[in-house]
C-alpha atoms as a PDB file:
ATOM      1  CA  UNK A   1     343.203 173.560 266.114  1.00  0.00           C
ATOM      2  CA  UNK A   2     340.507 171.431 268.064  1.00  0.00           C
ATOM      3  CA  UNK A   3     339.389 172.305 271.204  1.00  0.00           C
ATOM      4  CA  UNK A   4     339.801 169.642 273.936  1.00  0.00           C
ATOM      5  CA  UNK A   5     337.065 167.633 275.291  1.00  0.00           C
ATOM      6  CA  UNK A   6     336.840 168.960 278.574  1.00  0.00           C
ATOM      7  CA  UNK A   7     336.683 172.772 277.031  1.00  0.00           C
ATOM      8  CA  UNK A   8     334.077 171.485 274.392  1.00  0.00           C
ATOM      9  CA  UNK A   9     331.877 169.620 277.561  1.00  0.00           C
ATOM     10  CA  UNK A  10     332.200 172.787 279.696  1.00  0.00           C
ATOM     11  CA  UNK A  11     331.045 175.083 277.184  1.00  0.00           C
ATOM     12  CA  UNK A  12     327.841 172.288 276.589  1.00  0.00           C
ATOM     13  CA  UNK A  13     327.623 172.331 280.392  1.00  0.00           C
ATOM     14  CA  UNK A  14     327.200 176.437 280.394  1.00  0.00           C
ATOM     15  CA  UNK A  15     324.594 176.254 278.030  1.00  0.00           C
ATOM     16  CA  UNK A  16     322.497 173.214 279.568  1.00  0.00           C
ATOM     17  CA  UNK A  17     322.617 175.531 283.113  1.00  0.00           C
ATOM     18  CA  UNK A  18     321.505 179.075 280.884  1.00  0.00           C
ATOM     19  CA  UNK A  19     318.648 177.364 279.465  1.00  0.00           C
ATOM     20  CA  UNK A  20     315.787 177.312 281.395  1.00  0.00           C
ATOM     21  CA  UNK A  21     313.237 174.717 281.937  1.00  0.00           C
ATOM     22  CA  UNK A  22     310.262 174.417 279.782  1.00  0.00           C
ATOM     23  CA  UNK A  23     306.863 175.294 281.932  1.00  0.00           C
ATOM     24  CA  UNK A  24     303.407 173.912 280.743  1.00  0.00           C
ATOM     25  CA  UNK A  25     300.885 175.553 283.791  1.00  0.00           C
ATOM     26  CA  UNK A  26     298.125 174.662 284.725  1.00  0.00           C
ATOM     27  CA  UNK A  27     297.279 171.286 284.715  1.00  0.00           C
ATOM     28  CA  UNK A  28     294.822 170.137 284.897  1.00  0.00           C
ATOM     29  CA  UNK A  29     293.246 173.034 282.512  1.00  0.00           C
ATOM     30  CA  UNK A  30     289.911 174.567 281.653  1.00  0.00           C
ATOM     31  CA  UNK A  31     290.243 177.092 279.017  1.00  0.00           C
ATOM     32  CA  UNK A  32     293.980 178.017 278.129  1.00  0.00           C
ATOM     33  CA  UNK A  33     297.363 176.893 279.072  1.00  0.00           C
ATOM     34  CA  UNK A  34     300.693 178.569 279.123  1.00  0.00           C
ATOM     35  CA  UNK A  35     303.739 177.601 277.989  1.00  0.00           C
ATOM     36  CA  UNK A  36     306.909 179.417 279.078  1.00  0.00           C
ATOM     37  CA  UNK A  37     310.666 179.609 278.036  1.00  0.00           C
ATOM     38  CA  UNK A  38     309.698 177.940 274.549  1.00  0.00           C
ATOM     39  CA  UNK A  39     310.302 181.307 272.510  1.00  0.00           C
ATOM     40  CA  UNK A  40     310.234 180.496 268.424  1.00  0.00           C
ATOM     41  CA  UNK A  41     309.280 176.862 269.306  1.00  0.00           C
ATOM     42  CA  UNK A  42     306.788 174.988 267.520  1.00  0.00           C
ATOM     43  CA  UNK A  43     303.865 172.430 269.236  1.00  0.00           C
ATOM     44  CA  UNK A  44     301.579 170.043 268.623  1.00  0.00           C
ATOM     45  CA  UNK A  45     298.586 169.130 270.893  1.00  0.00           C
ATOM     46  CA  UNK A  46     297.425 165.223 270.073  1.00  0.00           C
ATOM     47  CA  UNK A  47     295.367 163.234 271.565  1.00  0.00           C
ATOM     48  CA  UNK A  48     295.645 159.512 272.898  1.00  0.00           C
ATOM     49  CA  UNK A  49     295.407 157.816 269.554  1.00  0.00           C
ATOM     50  CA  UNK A  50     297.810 160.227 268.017  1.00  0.00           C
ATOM     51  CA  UNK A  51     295.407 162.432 265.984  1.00  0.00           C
ATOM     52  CA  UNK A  52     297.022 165.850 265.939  1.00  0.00           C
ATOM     53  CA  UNK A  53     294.348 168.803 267.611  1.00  0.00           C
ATOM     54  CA  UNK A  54     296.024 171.646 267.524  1.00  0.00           C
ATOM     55  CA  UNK A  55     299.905 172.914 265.954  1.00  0.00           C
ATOM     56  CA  UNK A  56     301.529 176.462 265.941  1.00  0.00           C
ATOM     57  CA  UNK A  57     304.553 178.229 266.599  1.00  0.00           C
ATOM     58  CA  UNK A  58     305.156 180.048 269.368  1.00  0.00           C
ATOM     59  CA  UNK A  59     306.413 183.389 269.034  1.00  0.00           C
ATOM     60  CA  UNK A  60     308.779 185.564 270.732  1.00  0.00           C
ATOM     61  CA  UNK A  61     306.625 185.556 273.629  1.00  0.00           C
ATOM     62  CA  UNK A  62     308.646 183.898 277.195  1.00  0.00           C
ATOM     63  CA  UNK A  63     305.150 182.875 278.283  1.00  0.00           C
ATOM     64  CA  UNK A  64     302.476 181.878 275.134  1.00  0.00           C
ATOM     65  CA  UNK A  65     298.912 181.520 275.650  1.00  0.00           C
ATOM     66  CA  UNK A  66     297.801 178.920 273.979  1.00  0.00           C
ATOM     67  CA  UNK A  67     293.324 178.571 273.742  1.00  0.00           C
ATOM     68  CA  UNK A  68     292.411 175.142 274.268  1.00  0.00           C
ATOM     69  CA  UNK A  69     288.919 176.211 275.060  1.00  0.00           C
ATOM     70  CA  UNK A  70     286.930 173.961 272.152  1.00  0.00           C
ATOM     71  CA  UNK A  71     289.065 170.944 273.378  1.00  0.00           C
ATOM     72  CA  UNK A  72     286.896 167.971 274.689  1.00  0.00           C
ATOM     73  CA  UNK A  73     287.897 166.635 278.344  1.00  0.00           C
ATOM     74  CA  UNK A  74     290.494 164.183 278.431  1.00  0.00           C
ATOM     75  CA  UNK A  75     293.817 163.746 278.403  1.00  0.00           C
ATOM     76  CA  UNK A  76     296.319 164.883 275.787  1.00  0.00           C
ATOM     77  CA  UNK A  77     300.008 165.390 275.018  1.00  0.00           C
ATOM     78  CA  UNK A  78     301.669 168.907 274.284  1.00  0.00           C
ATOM     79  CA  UNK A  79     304.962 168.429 272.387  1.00  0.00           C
ATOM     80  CA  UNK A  80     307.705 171.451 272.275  1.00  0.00           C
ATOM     81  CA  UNK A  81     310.128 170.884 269.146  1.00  0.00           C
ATOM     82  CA  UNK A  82     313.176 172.590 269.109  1.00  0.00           C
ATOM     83  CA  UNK A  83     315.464 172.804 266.035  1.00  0.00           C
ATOM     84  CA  UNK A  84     313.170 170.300 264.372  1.00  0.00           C
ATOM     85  CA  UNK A  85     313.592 167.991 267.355  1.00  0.00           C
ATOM     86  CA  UNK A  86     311.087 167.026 270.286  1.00  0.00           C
ATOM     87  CA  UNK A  87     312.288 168.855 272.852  1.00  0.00           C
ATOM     88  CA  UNK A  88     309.513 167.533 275.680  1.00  0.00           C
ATOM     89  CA  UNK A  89     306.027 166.578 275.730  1.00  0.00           C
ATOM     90  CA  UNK A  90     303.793 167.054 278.566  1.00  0.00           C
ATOM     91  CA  UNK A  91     301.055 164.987 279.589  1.00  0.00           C
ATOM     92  CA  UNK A  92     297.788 167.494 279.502  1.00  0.00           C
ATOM     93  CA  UNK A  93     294.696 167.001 281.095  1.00  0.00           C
ATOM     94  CA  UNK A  94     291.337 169.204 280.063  1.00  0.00           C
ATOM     95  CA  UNK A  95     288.626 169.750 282.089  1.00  0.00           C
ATOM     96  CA  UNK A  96     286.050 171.546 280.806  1.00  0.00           C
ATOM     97  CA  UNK A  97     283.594 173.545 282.919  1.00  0.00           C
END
C-alpha cells in the first residue's frame, strides 16, 4: 500500500530539519579550513577557470581539516558532493601570509 503524499512530504520535511547545515569557516583563510557536518562526503577545491586543486573524502570526522597551505591567493570554490550529487559549493578566498 502507498503512503499518502502528505505522510511521504512530512517524513522529507523531518529529515530536511535533522540535517544540519554544511559549515566552511574561516573565510577568508590562511593556512587550513574546516568543513563541518559533511561526514563521508567527498570535495573538490577548483579554481576560477575550473582546474581542479585539491579532491578527497572526508571522513567520519563532524569537523575535517582540510590544508590549503601551498594554495596561491585568490579566490576558489569548495564543492561538498553528497550521494554523487553537489550538495553546495562555497566561494573560498586564500590569503596567504
Amino acid at each position: 500500500m502507498a503512503q499518502k503524499p502528505e505522510t511521504k512530504a512530512l517524513e522529507t520535511l523531518a529529515l530536511q530539519i535533522q540535517t544540519p547545515p554544511v559549515l566552511v569557516y574561516p573565510n577568508p583563510v590562511q593556512d587550513f579550513i574546516y568543513i563541518s557536518n559533511a561526514v563521508r562526503c567527498p570535495y573538490m577545491l577548483r579554481d576560477i577557470t575550473g582546474n581542479v586543486l585539491l579532491q578527497g573524502s572526508i571522513g567520519d570526522e563532524i569537523h575535517y581539516k582540510l590544508d590549503i597551505g601551498n594554495v596561491q591567493s585568490g579566490c576558489y570554490f569548495l564543492s561538498i558532493y553528497e550521494n554523487q550529487s553537489l550538495k553546495k559549493t562555497f566561494k573560498i578566498i586564500v590569503q596567504n601570509k
